[in-house]
PDB file of N, CA and C in Angstrom:
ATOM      1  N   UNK A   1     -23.652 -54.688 -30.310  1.00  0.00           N
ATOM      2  CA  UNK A   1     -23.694 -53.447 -31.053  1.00  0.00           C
ATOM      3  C   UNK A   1     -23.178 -52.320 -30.166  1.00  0.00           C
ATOM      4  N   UNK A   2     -22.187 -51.733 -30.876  1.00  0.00           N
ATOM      5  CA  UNK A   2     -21.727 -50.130 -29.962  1.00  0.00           C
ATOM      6  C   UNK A   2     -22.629 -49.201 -30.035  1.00  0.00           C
ATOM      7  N   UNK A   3     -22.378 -48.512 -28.779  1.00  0.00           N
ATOM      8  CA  UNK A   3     -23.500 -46.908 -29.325  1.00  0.00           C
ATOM      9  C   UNK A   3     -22.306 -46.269 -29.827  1.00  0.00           C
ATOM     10  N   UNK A   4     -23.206 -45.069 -30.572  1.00  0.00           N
ATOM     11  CA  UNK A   4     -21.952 -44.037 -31.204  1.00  0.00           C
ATOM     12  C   UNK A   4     -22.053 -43.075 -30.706  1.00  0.00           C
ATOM     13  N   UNK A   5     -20.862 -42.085 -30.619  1.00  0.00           N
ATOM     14  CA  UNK A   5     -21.258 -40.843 -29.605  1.00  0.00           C
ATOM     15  C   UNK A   5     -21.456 -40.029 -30.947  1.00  0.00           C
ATOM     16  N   UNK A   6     -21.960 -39.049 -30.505  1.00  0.00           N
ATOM     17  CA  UNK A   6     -22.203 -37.597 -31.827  1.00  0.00           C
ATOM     18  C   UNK A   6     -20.800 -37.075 -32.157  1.00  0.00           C
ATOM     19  N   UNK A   7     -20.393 -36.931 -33.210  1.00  0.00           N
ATOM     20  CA  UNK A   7     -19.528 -36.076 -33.350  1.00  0.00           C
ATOM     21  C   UNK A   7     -18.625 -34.896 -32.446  1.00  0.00           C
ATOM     22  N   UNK A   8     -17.390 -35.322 -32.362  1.00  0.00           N
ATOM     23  CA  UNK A   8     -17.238 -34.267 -30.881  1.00  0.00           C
ATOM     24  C   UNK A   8     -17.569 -34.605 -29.801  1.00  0.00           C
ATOM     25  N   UNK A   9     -18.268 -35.942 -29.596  1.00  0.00           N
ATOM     26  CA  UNK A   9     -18.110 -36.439 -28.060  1.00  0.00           C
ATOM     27  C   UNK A   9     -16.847 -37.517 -27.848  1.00  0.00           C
ATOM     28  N   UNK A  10     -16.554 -37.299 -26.717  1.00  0.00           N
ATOM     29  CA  UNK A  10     -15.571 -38.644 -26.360  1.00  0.00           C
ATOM     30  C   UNK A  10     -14.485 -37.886 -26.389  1.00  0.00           C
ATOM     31  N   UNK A  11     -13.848 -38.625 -27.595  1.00  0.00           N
ATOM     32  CA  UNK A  11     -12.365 -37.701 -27.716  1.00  0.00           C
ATOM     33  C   UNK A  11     -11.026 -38.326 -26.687  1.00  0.00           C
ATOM     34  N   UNK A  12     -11.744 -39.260 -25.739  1.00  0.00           N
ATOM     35  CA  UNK A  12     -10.878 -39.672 -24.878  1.00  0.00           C
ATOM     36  C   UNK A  12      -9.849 -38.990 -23.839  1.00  0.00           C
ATOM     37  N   UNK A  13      -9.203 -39.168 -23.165  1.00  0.00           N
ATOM     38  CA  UNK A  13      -8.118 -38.196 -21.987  1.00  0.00           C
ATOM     39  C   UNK A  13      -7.897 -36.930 -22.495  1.00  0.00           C
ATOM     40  N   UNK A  14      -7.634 -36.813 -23.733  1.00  0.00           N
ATOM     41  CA  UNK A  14      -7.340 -35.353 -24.665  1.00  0.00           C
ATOM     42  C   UNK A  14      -8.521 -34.870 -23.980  1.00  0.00           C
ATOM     43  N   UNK A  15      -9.472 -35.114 -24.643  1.00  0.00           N
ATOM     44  CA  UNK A  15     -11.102 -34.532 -24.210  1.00  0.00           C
ATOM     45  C   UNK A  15     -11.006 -34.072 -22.920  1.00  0.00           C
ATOM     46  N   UNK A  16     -11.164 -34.662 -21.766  1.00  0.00           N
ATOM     47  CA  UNK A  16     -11.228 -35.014 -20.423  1.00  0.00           C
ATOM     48  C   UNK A  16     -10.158 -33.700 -19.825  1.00  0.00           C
ATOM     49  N   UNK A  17      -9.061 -33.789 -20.208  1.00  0.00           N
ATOM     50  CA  UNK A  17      -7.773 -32.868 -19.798  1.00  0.00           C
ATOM     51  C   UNK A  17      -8.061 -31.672 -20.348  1.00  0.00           C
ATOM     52  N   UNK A  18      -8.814 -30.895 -21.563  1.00  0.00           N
ATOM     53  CA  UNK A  18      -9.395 -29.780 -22.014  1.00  0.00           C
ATOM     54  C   UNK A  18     -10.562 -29.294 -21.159  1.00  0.00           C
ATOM     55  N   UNK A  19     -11.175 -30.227 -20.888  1.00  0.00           N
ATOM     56  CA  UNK A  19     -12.604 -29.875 -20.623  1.00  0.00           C
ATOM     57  C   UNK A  19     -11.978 -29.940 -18.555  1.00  0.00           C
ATOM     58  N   UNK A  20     -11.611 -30.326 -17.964  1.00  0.00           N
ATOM     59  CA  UNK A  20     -10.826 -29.645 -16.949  1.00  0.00           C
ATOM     60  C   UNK A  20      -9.887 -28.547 -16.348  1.00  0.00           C
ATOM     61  N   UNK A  21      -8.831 -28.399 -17.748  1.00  0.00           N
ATOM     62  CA  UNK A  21      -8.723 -27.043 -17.691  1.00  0.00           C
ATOM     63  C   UNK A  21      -9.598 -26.053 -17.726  1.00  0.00           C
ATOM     64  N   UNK A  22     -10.893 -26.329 -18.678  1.00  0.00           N
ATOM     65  CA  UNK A  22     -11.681 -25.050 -18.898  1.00  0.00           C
ATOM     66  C   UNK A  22     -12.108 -25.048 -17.559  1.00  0.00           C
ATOM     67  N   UNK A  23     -12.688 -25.847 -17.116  1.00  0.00           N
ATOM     68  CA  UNK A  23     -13.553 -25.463 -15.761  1.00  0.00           C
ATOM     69  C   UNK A  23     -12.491 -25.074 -14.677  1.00  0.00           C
ATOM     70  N   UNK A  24     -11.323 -25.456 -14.561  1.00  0.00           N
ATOM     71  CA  UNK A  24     -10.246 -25.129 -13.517  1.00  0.00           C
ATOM     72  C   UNK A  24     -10.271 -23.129 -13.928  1.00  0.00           C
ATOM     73  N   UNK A  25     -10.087 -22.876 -15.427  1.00  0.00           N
ATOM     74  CA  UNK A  25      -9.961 -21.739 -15.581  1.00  0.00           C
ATOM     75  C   UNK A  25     -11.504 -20.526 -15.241  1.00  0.00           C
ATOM     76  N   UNK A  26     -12.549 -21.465 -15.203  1.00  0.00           N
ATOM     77  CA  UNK A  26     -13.613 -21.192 -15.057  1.00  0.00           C
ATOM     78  C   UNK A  26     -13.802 -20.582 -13.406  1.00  0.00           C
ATOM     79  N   UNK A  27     -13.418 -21.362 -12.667  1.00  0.00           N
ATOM     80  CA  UNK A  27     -13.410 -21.660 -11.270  1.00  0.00           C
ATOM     81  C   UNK A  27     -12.433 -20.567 -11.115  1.00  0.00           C
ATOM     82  N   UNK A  28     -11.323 -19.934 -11.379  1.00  0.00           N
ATOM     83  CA  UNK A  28     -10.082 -18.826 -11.355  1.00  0.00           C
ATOM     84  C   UNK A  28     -10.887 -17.752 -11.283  1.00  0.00           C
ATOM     85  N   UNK A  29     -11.698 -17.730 -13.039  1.00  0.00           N
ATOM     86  CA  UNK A  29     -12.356 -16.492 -13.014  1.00  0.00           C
ATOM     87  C   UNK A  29     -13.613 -16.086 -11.990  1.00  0.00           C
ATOM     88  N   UNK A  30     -14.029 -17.021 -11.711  1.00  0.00           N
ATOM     89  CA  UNK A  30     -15.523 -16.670 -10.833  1.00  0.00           C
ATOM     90  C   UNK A  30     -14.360 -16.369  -9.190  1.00  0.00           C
ATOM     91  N   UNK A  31     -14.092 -16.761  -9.004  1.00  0.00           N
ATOM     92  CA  UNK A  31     -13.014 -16.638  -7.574  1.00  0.00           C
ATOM     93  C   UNK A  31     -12.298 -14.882  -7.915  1.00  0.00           C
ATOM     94  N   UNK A  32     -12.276 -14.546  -8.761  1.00  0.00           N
ATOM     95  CA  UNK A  32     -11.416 -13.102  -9.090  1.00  0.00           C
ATOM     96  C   UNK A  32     -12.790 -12.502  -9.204  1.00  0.00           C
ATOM     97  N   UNK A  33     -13.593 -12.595  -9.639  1.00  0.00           N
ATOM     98  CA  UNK A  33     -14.652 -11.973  -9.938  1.00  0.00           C
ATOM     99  C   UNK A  33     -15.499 -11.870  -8.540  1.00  0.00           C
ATOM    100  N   UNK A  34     -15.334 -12.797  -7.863  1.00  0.00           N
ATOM    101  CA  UNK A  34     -16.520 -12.543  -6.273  1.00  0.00           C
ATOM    102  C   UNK A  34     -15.485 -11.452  -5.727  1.00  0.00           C
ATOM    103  N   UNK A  35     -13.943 -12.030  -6.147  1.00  0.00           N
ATOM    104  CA  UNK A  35     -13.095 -10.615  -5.276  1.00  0.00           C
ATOM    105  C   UNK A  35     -13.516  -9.371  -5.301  1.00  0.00           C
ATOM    106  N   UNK A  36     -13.541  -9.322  -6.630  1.00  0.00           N
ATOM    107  CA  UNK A  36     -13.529  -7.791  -7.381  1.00  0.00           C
ATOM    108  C   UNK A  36     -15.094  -7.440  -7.115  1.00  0.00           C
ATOM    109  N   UNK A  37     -16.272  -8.206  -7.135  1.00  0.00           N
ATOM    110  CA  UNK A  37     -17.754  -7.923  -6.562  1.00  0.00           C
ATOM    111  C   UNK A  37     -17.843  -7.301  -5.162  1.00  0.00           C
ATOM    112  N   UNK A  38     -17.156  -7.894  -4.023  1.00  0.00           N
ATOM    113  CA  UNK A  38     -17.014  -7.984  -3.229  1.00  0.00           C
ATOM    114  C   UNK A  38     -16.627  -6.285  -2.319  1.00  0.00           C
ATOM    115  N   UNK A  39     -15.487  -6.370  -3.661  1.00  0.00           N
ATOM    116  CA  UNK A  39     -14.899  -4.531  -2.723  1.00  0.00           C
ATOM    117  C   UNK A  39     -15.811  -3.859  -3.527  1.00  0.00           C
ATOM    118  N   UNK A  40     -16.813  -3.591  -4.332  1.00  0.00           N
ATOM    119  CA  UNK A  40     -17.903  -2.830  -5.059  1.00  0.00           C
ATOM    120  C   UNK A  40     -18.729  -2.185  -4.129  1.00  0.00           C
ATOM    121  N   UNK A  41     -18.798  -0.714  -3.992  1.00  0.00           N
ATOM    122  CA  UNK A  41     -20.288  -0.504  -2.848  1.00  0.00           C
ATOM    123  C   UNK A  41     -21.280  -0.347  -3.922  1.00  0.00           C
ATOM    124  N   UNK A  42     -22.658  -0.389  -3.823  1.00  0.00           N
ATOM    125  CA  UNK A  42     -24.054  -0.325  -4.196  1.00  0.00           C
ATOM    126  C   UNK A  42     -24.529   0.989  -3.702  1.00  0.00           C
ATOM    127  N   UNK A  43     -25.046   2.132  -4.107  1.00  0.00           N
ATOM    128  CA  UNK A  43     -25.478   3.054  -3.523  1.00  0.00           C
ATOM    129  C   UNK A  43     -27.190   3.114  -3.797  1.00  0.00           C
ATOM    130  N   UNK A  44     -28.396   3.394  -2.556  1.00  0.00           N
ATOM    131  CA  UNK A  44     -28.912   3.487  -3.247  1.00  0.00           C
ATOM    132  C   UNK A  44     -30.088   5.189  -2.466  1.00  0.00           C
ATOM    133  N   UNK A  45     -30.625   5.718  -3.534  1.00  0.00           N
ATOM    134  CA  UNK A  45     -31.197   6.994  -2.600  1.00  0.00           C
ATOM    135  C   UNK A  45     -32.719   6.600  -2.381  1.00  0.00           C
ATOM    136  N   UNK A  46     -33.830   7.006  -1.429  1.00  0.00           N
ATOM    137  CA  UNK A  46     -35.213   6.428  -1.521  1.00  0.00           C
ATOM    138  C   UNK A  46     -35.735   7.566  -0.894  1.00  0.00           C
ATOM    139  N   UNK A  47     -37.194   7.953  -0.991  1.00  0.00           N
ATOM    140  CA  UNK A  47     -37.869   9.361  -0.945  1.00  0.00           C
ATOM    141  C   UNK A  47     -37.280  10.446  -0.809  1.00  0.00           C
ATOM    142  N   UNK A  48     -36.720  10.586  -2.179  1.00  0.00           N
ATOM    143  CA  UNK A  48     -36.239  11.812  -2.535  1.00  0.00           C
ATOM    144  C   UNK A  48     -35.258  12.209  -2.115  1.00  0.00           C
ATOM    145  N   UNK A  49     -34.166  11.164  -1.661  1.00  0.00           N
ATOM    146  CA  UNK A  49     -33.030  11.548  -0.824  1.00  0.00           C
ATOM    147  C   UNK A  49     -32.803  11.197   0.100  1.00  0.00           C
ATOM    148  N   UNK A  50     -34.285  11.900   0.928  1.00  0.00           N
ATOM    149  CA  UNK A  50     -34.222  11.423   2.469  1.00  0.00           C
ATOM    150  C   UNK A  50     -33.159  10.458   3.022  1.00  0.00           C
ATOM    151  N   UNK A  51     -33.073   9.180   2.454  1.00  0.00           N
ATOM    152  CA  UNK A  51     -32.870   7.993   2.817  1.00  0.00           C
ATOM    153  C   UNK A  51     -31.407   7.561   1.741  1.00  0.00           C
ATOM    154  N   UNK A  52     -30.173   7.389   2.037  1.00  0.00           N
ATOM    155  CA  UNK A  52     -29.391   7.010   1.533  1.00  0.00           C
ATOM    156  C   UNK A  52     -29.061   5.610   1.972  1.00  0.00           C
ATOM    157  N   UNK A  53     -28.333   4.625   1.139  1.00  0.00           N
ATOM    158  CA  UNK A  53     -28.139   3.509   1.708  1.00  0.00           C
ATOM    159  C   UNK A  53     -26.590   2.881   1.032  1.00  0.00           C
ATOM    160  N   UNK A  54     -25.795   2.806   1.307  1.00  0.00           N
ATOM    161  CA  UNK A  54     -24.452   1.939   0.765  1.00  0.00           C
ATOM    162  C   UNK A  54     -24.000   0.781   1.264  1.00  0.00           C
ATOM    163  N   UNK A  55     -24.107  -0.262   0.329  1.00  0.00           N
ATOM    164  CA  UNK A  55     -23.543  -1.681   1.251  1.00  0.00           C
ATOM    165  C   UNK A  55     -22.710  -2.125   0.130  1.00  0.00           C
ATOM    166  N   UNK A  56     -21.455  -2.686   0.470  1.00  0.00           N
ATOM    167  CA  UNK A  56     -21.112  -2.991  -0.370  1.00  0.00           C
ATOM    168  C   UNK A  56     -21.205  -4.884  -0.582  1.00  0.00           C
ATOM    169  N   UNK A  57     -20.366  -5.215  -1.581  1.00  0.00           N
ATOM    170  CA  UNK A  57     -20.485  -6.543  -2.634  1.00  0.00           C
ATOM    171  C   UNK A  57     -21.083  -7.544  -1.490  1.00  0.00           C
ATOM    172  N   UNK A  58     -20.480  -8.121  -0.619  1.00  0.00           N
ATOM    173  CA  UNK A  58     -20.265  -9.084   0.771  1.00  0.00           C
ATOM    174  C   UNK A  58     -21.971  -8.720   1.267  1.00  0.00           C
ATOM    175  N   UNK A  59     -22.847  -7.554   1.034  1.00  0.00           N
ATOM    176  CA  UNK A  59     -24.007  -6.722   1.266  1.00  0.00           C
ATOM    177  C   UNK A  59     -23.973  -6.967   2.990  1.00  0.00           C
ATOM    178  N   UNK A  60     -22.806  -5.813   3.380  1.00  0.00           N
ATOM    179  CA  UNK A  60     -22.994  -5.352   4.420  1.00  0.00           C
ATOM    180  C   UNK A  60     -23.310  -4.186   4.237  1.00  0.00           C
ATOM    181  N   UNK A  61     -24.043  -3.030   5.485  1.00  0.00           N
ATOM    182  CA  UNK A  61     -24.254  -1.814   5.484  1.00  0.00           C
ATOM    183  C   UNK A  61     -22.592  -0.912   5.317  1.00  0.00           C
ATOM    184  N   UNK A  62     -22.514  -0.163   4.651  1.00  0.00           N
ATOM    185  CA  UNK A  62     -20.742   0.481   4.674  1.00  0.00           C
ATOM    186  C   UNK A  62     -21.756   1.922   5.627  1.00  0.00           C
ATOM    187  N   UNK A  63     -22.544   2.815   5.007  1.00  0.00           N
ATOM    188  CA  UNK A  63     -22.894   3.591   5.186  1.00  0.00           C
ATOM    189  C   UNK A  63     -24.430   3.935   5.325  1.00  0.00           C
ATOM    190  N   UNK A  64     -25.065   4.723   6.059  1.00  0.00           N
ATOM    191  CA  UNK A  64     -26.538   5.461   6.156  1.00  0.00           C
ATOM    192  C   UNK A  64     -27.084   6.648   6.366  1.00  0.00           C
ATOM    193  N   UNK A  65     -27.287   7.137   5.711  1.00  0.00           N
ATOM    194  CA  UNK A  65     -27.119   8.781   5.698  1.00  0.00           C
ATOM    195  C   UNK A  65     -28.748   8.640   5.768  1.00  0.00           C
ATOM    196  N   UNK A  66     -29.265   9.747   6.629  1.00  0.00           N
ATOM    197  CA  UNK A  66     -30.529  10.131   7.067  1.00  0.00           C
ATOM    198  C   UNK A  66     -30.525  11.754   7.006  1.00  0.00           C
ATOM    199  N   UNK A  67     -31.416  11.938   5.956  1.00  0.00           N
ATOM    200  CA  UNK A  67     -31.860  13.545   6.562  1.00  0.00           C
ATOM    201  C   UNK A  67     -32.197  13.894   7.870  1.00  0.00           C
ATOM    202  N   UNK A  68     -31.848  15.096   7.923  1.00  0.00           N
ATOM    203  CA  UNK A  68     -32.749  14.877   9.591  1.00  0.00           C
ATOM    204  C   UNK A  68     -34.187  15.794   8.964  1.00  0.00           C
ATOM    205  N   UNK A  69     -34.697  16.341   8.555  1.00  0.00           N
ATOM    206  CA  UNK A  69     -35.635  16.574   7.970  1.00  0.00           C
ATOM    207  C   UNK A  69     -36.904  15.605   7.822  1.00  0.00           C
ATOM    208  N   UNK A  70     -36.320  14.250   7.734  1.00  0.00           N
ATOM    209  CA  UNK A  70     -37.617  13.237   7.711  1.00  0.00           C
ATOM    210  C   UNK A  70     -37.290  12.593   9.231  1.00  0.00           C
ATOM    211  N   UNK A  71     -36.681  12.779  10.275  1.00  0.00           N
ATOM    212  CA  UNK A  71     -36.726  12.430  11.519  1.00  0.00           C
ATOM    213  C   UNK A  71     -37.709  13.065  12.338  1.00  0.00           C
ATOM    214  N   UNK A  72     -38.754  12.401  12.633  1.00  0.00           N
ATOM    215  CA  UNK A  72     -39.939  12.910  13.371  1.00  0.00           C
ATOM    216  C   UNK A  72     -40.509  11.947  14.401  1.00  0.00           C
ATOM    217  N   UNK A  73     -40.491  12.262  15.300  1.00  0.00           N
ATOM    218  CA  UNK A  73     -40.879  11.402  16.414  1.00  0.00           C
ATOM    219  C   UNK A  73     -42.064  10.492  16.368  1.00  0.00           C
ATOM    220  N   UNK A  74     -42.934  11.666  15.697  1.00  0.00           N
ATOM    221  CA  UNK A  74     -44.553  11.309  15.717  1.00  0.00           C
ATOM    222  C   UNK A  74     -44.284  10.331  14.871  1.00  0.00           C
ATOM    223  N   UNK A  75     -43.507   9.972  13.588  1.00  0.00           N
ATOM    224  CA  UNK A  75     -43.855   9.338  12.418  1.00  0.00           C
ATOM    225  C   UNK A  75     -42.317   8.063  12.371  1.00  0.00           C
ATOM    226  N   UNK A  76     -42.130   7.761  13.238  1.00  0.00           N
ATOM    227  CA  UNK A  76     -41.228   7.021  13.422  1.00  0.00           C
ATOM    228  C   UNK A  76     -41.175   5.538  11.941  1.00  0.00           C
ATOM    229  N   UNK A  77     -42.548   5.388  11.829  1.00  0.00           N
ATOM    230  CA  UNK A  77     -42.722   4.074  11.367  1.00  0.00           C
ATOM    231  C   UNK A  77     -42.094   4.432   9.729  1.00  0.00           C
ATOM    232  N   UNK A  78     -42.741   6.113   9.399  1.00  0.00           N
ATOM    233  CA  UNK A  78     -41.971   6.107   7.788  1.00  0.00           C
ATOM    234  C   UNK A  78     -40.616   6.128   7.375  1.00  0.00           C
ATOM    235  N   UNK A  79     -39.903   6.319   8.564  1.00  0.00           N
ATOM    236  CA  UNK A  79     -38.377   6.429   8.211  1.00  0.00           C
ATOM    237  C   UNK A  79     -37.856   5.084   8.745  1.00  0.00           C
ATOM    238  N   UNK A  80     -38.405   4.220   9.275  1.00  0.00           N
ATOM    239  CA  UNK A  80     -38.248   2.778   9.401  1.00  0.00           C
ATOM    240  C   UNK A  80     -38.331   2.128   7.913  1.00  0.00           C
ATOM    241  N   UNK A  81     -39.196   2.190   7.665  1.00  0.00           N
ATOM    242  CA  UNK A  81     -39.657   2.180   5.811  1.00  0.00           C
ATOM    243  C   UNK A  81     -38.980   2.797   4.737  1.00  0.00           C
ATOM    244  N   UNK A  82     -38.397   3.899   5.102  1.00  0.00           N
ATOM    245  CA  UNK A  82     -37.281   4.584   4.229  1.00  0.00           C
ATOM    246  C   UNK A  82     -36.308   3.828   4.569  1.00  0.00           C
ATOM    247  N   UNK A  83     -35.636   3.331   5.382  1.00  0.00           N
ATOM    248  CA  UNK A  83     -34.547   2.220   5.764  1.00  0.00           C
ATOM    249  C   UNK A  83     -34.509   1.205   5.111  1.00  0.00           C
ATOM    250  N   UNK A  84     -35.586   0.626   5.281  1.00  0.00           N
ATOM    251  CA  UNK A  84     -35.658  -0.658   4.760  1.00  0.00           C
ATOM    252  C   UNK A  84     -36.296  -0.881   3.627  1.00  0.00           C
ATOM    253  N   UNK A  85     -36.193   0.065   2.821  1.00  0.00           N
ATOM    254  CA  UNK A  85     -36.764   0.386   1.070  1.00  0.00           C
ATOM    255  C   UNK A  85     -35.113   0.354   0.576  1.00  0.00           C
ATOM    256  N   UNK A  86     -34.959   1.347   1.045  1.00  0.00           N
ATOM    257  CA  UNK A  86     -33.410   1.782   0.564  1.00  0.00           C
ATOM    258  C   UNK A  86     -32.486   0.161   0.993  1.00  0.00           C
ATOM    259  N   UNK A  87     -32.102   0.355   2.584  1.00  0.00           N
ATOM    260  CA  UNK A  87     -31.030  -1.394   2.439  1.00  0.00           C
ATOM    261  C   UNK A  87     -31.753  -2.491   1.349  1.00  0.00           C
ATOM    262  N   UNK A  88     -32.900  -2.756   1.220  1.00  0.00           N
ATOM    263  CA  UNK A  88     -33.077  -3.940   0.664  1.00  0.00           C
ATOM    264  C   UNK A  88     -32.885  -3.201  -1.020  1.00  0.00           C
ATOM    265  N   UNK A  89     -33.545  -2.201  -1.082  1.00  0.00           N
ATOM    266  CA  UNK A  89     -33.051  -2.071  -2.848  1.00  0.00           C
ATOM    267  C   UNK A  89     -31.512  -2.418  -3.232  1.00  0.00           C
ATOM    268  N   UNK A  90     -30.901  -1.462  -2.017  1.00  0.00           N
ATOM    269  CA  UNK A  90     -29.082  -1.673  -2.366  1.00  0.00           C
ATOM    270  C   UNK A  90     -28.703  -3.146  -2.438  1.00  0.00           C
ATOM    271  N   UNK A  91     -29.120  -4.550  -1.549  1.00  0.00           N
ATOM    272  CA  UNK A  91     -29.329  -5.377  -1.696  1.00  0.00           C
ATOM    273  C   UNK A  91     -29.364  -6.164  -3.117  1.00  0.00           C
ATOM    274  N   UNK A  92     -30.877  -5.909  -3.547  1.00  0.00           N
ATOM    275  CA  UNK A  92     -31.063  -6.180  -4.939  1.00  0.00           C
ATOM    276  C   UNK A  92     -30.350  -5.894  -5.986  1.00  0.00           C
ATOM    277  N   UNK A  93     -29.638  -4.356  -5.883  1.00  0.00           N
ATOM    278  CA  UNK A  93     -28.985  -3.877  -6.877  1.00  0.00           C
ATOM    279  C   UNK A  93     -27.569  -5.025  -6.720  1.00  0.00           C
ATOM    280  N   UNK A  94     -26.705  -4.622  -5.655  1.00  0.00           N
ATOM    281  CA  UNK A  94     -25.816  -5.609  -5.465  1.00  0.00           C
ATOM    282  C   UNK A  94     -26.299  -7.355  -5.925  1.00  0.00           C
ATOM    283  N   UNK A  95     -26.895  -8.202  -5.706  1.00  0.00           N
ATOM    284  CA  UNK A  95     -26.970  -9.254  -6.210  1.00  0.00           C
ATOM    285  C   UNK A  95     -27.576  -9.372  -7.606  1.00  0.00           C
ATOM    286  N   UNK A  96     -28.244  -8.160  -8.293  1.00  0.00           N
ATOM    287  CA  UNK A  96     -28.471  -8.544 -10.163  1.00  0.00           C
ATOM    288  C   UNK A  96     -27.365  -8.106 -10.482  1.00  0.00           C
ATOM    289  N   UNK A  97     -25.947  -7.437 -10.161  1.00  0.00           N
ATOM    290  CA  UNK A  97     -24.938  -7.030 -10.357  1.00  0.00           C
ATOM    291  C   UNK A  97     -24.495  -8.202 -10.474  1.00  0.00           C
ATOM    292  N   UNK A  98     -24.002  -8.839  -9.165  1.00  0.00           N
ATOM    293  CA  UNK A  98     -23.219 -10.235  -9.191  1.00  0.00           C
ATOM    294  C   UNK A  98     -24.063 -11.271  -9.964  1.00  0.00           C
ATOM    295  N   UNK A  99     -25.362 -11.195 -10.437  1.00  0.00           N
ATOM    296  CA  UNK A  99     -25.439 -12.030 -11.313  1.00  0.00           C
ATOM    297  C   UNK A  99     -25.331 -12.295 -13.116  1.00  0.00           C
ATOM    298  N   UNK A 100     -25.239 -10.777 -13.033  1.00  0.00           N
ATOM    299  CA  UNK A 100     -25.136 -10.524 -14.357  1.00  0.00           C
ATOM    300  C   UNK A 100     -23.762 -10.533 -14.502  1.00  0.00           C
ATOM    301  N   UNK A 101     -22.838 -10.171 -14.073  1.00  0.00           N
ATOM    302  CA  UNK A 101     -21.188 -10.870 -13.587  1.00  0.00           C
ATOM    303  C   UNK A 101     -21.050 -12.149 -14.023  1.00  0.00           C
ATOM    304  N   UNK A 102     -21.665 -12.674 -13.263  1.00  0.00           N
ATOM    305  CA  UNK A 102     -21.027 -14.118 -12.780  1.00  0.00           C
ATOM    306  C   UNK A 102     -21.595 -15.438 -14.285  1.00  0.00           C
ATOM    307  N   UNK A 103     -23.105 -14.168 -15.073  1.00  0.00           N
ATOM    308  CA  UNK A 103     -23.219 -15.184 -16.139  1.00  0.00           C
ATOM    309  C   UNK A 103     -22.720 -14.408 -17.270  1.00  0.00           C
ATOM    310  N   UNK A 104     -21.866 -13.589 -16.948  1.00  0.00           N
ATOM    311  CA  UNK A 104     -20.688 -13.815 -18.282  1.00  0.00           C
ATOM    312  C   UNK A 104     -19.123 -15.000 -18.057  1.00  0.00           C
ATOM    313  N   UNK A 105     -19.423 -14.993 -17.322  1.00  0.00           N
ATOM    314  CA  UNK A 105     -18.326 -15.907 -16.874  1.00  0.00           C
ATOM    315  C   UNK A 105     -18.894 -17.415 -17.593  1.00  0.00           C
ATOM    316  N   UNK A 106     -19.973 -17.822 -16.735  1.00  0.00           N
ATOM    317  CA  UNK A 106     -20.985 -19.437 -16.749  1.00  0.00           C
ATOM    318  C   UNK A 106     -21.492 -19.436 -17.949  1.00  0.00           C
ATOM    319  N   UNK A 107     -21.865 -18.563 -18.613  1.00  0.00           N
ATOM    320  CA  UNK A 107     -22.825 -18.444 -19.764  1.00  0.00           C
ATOM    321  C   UNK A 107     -23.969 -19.058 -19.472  1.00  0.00           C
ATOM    322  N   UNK A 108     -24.634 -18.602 -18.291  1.00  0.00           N
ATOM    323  CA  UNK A 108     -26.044 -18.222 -17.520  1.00  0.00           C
ATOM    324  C   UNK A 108     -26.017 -20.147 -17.062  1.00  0.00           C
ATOM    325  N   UNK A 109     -25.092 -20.713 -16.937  1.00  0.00           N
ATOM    326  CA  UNK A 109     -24.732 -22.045 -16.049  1.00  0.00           C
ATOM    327  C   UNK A 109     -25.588 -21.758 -14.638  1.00  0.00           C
ATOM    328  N   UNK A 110     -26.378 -21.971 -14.002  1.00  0.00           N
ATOM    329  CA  UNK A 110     -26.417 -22.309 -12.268  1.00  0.00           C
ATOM    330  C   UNK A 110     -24.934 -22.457 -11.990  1.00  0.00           C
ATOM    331  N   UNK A 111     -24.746 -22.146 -10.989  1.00  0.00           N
ATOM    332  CA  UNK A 111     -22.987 -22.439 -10.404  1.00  0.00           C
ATOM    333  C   UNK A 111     -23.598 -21.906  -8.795  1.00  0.00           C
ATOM    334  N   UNK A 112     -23.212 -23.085  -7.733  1.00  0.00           N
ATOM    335  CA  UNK A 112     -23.000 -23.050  -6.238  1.00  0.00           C
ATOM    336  C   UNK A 112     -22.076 -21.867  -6.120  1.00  0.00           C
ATOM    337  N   UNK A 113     -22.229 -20.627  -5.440  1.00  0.00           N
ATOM    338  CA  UNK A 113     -21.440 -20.260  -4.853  1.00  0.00           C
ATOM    339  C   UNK A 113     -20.836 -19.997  -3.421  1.00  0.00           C
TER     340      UNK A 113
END
């Protein structure tokens, strides 16, 4: 006894040669798309300014702008914390960016990048 495939499965080499292009074209677009993510900066501001942060797509630091207004010797530890509120938000912002990107492309697929 054969199994039967569902309707629309199989299709044979035709099948096989479609369904490779798509993913070849798939693979184009996500490769143009990390490009274009990539040169994007993320900006982000944290207590009230104080604290600026820009990294762009790749989430390196591009830029860090510090008031000097919250530079205080005595209080070293809160503008350590303004640093690292701000880089890691810009962070976050940059990667729900590239993911919300990358699943218009996949249509919310997992994909290795």
């Amino acid at each position: 006894m054969k199994a039967r495939l569902p309707q629309g499965m199989g299709g044979g080499p035709q099948n096989m040669q479609a369904m490779l292009k798509q993913a070849q074209k798939m693979q184009e677009d996500m490769a143009a798309l990390t490009e274009e993510l990539e040169a994007k900066n993320y900006e982000v501001t944290v207590g009230g300014g104080a604290v600026k942060a820009v990294i762009n797509g790749k989430k390196e630091i591009v830029a860090l702008d510090i008031k000097p207004e919250v530079v205080d010797a005595e209080d070293v530890e809160m503008l350590q914390d303004l640093i690292i509120s701000a880089v890691n938000e810009a962070i976050r912002k940059a990667e729900t960016d590239s993911e919300t990107e990358m699943n218009k492309i996949t249509g919310g697929m997992k994909m290795p990048f």
